[in-house]
N, C-alpha and C. Protein backbone atom coordinates (compact mmCIF):
# COMPACT_ATOMS: atom_id res chain seq x y z
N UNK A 1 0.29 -80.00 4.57
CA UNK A 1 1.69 -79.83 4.86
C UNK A 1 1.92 -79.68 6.34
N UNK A 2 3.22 -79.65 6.87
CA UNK A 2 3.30 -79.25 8.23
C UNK A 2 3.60 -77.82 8.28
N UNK A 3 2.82 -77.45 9.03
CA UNK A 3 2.77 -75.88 9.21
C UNK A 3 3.36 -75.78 10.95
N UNK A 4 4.46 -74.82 10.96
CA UNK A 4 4.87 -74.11 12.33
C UNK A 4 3.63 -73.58 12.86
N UNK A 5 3.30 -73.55 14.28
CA UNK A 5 2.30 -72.64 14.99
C UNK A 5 3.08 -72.32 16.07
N UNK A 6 2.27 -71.16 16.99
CA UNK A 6 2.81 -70.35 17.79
C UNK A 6 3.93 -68.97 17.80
N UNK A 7 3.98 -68.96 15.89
CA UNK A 7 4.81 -67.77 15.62
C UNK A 7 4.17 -66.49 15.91
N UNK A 8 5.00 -65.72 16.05
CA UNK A 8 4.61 -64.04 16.56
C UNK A 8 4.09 -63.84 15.40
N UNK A 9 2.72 -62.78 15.89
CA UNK A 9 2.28 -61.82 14.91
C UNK A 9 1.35 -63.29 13.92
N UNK A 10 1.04 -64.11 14.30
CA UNK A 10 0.16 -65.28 13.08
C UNK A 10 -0.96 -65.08 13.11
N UNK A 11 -1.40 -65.38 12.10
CA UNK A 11 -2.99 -65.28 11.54
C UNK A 11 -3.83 -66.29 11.19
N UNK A 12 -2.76 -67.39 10.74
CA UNK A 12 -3.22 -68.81 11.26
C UNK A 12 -1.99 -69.58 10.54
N UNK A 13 -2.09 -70.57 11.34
CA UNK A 13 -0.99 -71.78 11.35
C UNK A 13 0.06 -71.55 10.17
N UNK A 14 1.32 -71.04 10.43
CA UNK A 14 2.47 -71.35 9.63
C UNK A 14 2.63 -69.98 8.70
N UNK A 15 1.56 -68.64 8.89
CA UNK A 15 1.45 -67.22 8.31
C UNK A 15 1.21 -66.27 9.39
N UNK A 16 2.23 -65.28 8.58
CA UNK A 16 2.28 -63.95 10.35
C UNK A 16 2.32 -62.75 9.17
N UNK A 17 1.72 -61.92 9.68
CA UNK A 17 2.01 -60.41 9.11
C UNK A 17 2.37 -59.42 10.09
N UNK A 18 3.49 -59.14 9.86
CA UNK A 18 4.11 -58.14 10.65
C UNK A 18 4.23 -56.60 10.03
N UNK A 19 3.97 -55.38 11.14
CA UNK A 19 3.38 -54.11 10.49
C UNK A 19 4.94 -53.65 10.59
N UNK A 20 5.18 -53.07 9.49
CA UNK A 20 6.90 -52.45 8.96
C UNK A 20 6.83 -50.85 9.24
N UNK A 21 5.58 -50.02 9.21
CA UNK A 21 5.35 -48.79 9.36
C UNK A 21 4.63 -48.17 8.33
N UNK A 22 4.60 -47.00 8.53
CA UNK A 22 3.60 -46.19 7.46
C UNK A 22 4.50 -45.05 7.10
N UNK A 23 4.54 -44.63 5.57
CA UNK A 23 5.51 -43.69 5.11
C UNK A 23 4.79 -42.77 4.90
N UNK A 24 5.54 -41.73 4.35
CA UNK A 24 5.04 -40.20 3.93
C UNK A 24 3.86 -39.86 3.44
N UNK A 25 3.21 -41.48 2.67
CA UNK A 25 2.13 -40.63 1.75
C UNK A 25 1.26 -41.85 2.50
N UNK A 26 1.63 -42.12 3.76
CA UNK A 26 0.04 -42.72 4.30
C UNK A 26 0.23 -44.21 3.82
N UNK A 27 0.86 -44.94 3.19
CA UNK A 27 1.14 -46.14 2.75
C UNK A 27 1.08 -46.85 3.71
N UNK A 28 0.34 -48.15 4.44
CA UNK A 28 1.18 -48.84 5.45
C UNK A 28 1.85 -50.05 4.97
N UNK A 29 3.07 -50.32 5.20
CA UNK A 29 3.25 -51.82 5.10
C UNK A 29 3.29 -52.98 6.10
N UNK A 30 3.48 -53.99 5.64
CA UNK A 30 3.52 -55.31 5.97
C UNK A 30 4.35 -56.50 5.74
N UNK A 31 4.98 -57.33 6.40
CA UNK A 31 6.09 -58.23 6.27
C UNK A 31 5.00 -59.64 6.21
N UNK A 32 4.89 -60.36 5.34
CA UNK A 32 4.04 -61.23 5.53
C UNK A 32 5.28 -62.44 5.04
N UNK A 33 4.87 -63.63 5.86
CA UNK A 33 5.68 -64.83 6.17
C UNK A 33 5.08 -65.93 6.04
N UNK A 34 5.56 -67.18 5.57
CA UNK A 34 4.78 -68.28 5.07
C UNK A 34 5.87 -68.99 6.07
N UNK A 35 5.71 -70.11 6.93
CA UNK A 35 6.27 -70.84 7.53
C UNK A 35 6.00 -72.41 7.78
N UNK A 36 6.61 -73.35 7.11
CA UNK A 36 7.01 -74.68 6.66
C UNK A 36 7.72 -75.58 7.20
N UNK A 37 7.57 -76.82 7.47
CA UNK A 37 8.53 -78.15 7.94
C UNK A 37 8.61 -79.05 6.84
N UNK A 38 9.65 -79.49 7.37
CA UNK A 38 9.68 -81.10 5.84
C UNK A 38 10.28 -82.02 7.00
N UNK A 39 9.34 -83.36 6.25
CA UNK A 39 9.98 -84.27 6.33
C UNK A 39 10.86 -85.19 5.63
N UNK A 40 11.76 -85.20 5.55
CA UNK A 40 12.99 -85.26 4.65
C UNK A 40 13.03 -87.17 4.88
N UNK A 41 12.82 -87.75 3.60
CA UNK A 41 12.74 -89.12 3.59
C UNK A 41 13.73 -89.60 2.71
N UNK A 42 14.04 -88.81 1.66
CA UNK A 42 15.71 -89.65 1.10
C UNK A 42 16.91 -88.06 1.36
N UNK A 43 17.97 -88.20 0.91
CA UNK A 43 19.19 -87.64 0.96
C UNK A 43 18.56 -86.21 -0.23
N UNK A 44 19.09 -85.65 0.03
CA UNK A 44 19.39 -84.31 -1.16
C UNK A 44 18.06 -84.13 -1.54
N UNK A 45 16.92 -84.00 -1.02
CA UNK A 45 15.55 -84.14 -1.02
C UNK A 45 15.10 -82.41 -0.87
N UNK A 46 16.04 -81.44 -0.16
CA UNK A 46 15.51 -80.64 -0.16
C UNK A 46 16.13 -79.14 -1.14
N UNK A 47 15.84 -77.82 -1.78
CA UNK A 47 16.25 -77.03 -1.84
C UNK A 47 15.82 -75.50 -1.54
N UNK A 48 16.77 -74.81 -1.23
CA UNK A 48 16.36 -73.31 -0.95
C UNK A 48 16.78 -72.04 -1.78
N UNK A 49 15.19 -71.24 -1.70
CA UNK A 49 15.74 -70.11 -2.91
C UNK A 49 15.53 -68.92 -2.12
N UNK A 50 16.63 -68.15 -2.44
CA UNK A 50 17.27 -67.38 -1.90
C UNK A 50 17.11 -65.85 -2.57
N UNK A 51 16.87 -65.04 -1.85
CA UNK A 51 16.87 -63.10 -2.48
C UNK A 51 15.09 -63.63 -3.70
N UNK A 52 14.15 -63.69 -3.35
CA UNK A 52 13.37 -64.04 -3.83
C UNK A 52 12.05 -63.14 -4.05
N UNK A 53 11.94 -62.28 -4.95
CA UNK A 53 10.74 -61.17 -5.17
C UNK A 53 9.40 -61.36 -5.60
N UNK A 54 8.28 -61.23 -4.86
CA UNK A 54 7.12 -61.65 -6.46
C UNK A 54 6.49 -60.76 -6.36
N UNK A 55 6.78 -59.72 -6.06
CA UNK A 55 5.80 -58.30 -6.36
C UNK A 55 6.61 -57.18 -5.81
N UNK A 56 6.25 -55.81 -6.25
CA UNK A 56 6.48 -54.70 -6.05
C UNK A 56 5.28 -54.01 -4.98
């Protein structure tokens, strides 16, 4: 695929984890990011999903 490079905080080509802080009970978190290009070759070719969860 085409992967973005040169994003802040990456770990390799087109993924960054960014540190969110550490809470009360010692938890740390992390903002982790997947980053993508298209090349768009016919009309209405692309879609986006939006408010999107896959874990707790």
């Amino acid at each position: 695929g085409l992967h973005q490079t040169g994003i802040p905080d990456e770990i390799q080509p087109g993924l960054n984890a960014r540190f969110m802080g550490i809470d009360e009970k010692a938890i740390i978190s992390y903002l982790v990011s997947a980053y993508f290009s298209v090349a768009v070759l016919v009309p209405d070719a692309l879609g986006i999903l939006e408010d999107v969860e896959i874990g707790h």
